[in-house]
Protein backbone atom coordinates (compact mmCIF):
# COMPACT_ATOMS: atom_id res chain seq x y z
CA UNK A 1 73.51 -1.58 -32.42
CA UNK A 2 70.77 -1.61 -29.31
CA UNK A 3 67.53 -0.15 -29.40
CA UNK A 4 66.23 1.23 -26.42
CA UNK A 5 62.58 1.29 -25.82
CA UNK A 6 61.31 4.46 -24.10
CA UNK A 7 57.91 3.92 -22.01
CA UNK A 8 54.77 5.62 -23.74
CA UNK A 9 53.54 8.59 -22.13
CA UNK A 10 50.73 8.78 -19.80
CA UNK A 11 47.54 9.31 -21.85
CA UNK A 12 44.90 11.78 -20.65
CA UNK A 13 41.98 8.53 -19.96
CA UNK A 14 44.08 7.38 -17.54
CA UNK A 15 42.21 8.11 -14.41
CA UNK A 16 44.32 9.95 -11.94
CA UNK A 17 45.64 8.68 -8.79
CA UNK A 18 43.45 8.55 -5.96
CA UNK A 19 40.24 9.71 -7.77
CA UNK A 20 39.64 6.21 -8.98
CA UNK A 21 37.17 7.24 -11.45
CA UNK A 22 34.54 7.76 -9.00
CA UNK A 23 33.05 11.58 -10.57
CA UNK A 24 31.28 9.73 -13.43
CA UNK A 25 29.85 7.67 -10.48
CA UNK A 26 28.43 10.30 -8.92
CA UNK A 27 26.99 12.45 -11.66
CA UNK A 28 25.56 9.02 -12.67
CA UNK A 29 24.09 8.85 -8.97
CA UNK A 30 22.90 12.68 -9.10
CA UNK A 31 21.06 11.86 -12.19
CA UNK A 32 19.47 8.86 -11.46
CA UNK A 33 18.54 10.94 -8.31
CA UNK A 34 17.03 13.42 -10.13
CA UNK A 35 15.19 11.44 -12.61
CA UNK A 36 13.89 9.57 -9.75
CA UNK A 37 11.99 12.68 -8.49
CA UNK A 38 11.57 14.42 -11.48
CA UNK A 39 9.27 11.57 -13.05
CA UNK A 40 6.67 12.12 -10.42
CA UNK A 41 6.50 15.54 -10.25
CA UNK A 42 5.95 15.73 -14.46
CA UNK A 43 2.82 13.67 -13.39
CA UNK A 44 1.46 15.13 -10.71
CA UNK A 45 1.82 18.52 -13.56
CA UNK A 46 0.17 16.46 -15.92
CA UNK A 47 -2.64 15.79 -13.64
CA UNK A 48 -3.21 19.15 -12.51
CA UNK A 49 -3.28 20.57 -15.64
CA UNK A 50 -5.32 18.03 -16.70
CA UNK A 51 -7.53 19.45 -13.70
CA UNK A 52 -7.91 22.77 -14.53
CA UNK A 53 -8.61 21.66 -18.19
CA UNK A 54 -11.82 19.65 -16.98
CA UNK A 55 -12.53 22.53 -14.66
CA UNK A 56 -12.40 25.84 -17.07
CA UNK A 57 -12.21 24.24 -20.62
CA UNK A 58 -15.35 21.23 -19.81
CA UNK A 59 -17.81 22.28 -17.35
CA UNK A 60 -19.98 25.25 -17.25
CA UNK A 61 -19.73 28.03 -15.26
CA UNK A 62 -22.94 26.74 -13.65
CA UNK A 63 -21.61 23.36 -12.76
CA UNK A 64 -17.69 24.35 -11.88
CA UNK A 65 -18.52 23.49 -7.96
CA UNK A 66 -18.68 19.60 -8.88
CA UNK A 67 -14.99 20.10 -10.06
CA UNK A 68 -13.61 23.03 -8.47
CA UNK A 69 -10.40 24.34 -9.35
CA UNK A 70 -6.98 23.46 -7.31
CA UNK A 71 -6.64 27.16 -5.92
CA UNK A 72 -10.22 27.17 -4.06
CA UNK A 73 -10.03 23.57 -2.56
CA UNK A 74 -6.61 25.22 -0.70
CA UNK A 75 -7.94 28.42 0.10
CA UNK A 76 -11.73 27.56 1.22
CA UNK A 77 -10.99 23.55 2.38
CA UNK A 78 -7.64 22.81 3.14
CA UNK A 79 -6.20 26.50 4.44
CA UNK A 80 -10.21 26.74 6.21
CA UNK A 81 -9.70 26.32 10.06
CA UNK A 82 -13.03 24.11 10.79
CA UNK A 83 -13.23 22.46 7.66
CA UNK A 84 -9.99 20.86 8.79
CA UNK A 85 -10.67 20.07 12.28
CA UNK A 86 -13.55 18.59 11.25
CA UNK A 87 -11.69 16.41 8.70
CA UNK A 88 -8.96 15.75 11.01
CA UNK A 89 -11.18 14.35 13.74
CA UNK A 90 -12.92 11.90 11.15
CA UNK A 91 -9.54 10.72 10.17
CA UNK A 92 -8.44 10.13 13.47
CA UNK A 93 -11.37 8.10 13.99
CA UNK A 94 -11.18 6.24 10.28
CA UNK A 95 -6.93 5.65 11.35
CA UNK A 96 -8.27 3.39 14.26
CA UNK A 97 -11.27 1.89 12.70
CA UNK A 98 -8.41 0.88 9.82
CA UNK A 99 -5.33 -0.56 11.93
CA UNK A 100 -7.83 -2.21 13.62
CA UNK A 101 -9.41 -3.99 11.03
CA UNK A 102 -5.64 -4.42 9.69
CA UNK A 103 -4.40 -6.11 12.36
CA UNK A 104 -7.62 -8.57 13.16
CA UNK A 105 -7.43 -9.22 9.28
CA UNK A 106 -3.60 -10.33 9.17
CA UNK A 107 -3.82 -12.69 12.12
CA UNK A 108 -6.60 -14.11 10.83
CA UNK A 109 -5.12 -14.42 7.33
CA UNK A 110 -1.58 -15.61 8.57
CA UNK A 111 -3.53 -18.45 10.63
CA UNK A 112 -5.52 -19.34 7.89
CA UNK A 113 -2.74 -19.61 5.33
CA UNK A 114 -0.46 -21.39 7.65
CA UNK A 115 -3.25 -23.68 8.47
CA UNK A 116 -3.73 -24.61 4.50
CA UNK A 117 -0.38 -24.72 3.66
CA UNK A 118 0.37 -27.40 6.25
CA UNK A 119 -1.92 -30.42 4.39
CA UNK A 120 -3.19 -30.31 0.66
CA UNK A 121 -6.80 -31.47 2.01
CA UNK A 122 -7.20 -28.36 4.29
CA UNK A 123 -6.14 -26.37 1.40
CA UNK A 124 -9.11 -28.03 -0.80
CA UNK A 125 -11.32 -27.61 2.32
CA UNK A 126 -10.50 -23.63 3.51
CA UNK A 127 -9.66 -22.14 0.31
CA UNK A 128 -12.67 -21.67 -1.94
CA UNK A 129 -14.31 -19.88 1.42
CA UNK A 130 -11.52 -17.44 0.95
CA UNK A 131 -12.29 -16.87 -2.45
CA UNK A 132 -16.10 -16.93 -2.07
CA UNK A 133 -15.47 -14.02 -0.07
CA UNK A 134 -13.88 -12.24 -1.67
CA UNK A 135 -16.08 -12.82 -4.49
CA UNK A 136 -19.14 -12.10 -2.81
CA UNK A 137 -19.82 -7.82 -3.04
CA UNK A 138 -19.33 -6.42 0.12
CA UNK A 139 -22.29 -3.80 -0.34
CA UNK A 140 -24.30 -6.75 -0.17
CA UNK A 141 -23.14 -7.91 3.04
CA UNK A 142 -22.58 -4.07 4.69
CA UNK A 143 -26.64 -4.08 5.82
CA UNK A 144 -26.39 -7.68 7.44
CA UNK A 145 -23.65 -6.47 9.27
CA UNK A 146 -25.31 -3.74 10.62
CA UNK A 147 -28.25 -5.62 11.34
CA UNK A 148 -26.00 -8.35 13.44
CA UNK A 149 -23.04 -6.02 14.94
CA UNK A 150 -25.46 -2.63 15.18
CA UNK A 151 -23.78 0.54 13.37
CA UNK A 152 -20.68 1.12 15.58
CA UNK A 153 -17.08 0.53 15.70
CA UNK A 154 -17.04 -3.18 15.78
CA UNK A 155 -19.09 -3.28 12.41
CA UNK A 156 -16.88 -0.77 10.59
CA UNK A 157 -13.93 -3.38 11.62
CA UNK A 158 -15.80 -6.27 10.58
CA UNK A 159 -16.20 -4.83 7.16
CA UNK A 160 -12.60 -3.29 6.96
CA UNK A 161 -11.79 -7.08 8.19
CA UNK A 162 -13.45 -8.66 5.36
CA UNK A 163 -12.24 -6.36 2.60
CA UNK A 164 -8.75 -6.71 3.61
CA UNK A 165 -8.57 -10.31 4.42
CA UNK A 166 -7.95 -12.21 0.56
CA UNK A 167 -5.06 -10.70 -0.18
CA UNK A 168 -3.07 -11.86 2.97
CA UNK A 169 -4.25 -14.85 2.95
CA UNK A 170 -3.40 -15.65 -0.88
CA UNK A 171 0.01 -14.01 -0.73
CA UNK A 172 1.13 -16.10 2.66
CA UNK A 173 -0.16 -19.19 1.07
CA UNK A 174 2.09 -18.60 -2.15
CA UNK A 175 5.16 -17.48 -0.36
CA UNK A 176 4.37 -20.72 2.14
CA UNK A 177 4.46 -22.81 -0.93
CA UNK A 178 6.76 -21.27 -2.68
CA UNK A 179 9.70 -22.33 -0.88
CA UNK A 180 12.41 -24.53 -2.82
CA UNK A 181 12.06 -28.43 -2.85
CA UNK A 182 15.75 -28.93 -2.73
CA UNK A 183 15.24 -26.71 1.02
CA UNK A 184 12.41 -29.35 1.72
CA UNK A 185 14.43 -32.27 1.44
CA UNK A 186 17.66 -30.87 3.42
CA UNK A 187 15.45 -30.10 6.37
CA UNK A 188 14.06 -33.92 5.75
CA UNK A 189 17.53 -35.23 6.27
CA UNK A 190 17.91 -33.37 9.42
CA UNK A 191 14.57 -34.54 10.43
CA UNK A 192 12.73 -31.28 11.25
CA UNK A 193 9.80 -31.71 12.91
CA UNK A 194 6.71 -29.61 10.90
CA UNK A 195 7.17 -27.22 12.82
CA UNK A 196 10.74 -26.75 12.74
CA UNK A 197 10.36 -26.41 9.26
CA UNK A 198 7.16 -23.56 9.28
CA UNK A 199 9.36 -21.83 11.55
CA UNK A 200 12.96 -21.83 10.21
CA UNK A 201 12.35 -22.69 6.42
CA UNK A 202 8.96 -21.65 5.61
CA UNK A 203 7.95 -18.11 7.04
CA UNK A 204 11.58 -17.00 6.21
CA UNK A 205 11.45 -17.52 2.44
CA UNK A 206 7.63 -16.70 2.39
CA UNK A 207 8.07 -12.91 4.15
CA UNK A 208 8.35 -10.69 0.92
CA UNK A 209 5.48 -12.47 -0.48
CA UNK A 210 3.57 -11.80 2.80
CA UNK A 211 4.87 -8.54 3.02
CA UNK A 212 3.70 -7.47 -0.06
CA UNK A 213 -0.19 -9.07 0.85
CA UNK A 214 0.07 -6.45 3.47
CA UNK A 215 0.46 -3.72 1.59
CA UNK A 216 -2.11 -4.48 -0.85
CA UNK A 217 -4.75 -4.95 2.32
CA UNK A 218 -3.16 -2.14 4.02
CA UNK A 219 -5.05 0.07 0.98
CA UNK A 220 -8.00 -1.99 1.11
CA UNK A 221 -8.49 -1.35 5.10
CA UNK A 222 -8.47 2.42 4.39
CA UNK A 223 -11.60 1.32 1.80
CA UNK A 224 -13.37 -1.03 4.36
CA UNK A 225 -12.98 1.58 7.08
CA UNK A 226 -14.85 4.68 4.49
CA UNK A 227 -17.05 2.23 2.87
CA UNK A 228 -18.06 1.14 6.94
CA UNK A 229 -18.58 4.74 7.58
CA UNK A 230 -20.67 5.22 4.30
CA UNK A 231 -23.56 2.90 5.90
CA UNK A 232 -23.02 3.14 9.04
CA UNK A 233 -24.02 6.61 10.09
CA UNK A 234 -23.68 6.18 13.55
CA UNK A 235 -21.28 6.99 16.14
CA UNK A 236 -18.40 8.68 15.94
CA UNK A 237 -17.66 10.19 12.38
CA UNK A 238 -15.10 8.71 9.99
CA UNK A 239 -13.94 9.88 6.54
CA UNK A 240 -16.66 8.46 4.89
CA UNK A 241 -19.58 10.06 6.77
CA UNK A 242 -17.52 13.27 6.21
CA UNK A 243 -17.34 12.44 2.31
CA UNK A 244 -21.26 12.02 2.48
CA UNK A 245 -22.20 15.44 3.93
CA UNK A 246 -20.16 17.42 1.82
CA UNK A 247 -21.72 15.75 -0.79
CA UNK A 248 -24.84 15.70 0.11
CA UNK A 249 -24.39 19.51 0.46
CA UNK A 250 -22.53 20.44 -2.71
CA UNK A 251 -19.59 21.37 -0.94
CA UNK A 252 -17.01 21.03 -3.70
CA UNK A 253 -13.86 22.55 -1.83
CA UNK A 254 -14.23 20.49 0.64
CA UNK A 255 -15.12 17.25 -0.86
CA UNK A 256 -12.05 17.40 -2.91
CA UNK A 257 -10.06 17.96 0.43
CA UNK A 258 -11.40 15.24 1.85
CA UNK A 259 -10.61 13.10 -0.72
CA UNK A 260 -7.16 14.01 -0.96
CA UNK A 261 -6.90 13.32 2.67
CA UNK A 262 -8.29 9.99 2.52
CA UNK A 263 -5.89 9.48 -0.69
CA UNK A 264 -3.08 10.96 1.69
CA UNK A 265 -4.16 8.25 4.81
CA UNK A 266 -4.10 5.36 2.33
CA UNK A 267 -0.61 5.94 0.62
CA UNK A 268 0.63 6.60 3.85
CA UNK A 269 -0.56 3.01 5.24
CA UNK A 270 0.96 1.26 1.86
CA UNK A 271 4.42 3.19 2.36
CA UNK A 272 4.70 2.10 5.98
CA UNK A 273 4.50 -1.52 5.47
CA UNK A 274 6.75 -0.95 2.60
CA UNK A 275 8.52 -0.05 4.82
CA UNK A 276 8.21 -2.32 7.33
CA UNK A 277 8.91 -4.89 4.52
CA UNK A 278 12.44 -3.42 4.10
CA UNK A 279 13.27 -3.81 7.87
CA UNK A 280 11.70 -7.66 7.75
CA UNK A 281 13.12 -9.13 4.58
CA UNK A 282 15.70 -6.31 3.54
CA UNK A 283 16.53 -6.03 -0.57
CA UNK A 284 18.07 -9.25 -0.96
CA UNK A 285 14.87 -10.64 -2.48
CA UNK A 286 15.20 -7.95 -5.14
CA UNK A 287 18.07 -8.42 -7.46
CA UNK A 288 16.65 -6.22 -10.26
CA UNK A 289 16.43 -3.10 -8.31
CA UNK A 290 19.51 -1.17 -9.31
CA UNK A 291 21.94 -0.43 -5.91
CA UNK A 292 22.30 2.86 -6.99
């Protein structure tokens, strides 16, 4: 007697042909999507209620104009015609006082690190200056600078220079010297010249660390450039002199507004060299970030 052995049916978890199994993938995708924007906006909630708690629940009715609620800083500061022209000329003139000072401070930086990375004794010799700097509070230095450079534009870049500088220089000089030794001693069997390897070895494995110095400074040069204005009430108006007559004049509304434009000018400087980080080094730095 044979025994004939039928083939088991098709069961239903069998993904069908074609499809591939790809819908999970994509609600998967739609959700991380979603979570992805839905995380900030619960914060930014958060925070505004947390606003018009401080506002209504905290302060007197007598001292409301030191916090004023969300709805009048739109509708009297950032929906007022010359409230915003005015604010939009100062940050016009605070943008260029702030690339400026960006781009002075990252050659300087870049030469700097290069320079210590290249021999341990110019390390021991350059590098404490770069922390003593940075040590060293600005607000101390702001009236010698004025004193020096006079109250213009080429002393709000020195201080937007010297606020922004430590971070570029300390993140080159650990991506410089970061690079593997095994790399070191393939290039010394080719015999690379120094420079051959600082060119094609060095500054290729050091760029996200360097990117991500300028993005920290890039912040910090929006700082230098309002903290320049602060002091330096002369010339053309920047952020920070704006800041400093509304508050001088208890102009709530539009205090907040400018604050949330000068918030607006410095995540906008950090996202572009993010940015510009992506286009330089790409993702393949990043092996924790999930593809989808």
């Amino acid at each position: 007697m044979t025994t004939t052995v039928q083939d088991a049916p098709p069961t239903d978890s069998t993904p069908a042909a074609g499809t591939g199994g790809t819908a999970p993938l994509v609600r998967r995708r739609r959700g991380s999507r979603l979570a992805r924007w839905a995380a900030p906006l619960a914060v930014l909630v958060a925070l505004l209620g947390l606003w018009y708690a401080i506002t209504y629940l905290v302060l007197a009715p007598k001292k409301r104009f030191l916090m004023p609620p969300p709805q009048d800083v739109v509708t009297q500061a950032l929906l007022d015609g010359p409230t915003m022209q005015r604010i939009g000329e100062a940050l016009a003139q605070t943008v260029k006082v702030t690339f400026t000072g960006l781009v002075i401070a990252i050659v300087i930086g870049m030469v700097w690190a290069v320079l210590m990375s290249q021999a341990k004794v110019a390390e021991r010799s350059l590098f404490p200056y770069a922390v003593a700097l940075q040590c060293i509070p600005i607000l101390a230095l702001v009236p010698l600078i004025g004193f020096w450079f006079g109250f213009g534009f080429p002393a709000r870049v020195i201080v937007c220079v010297l606020i922004a500088l430590f971070p570029i220089v300390s993140n080159t000089l650990f991506g410089l010297q970061s690079v593997d030794r095994g790399m070191h001693e393939l290039f010394d069997l080719h015999g690379a010249s120094r420079l051959t390897r600082l060119v094609k070895l060095q500054l290729p494995a050091a760029m996200p660390a360097i990117f991500a110095g300028f993005r920290i400074s890039a912040g910090l040069s929006v700082v230098g450039a309002i903290v320049g204005d602060v002091f330096f009430k002369q010339g053309t108006a920047g952020l920070g002199i704006v800041l400093d007559n509304f508050r001088s004049r208890l102009q709530g509304p539009q205090l907040f507004a400018a604050i949330l434009v000068a918030a607006a000018l410095g995540f906008a400087v950090f996202a572009l060299f993010g940015w510009l980080g992506k286009l330089a080094v790409g993702r393949w730095y990043d092996q924790s970030r999930d593809p989808a």
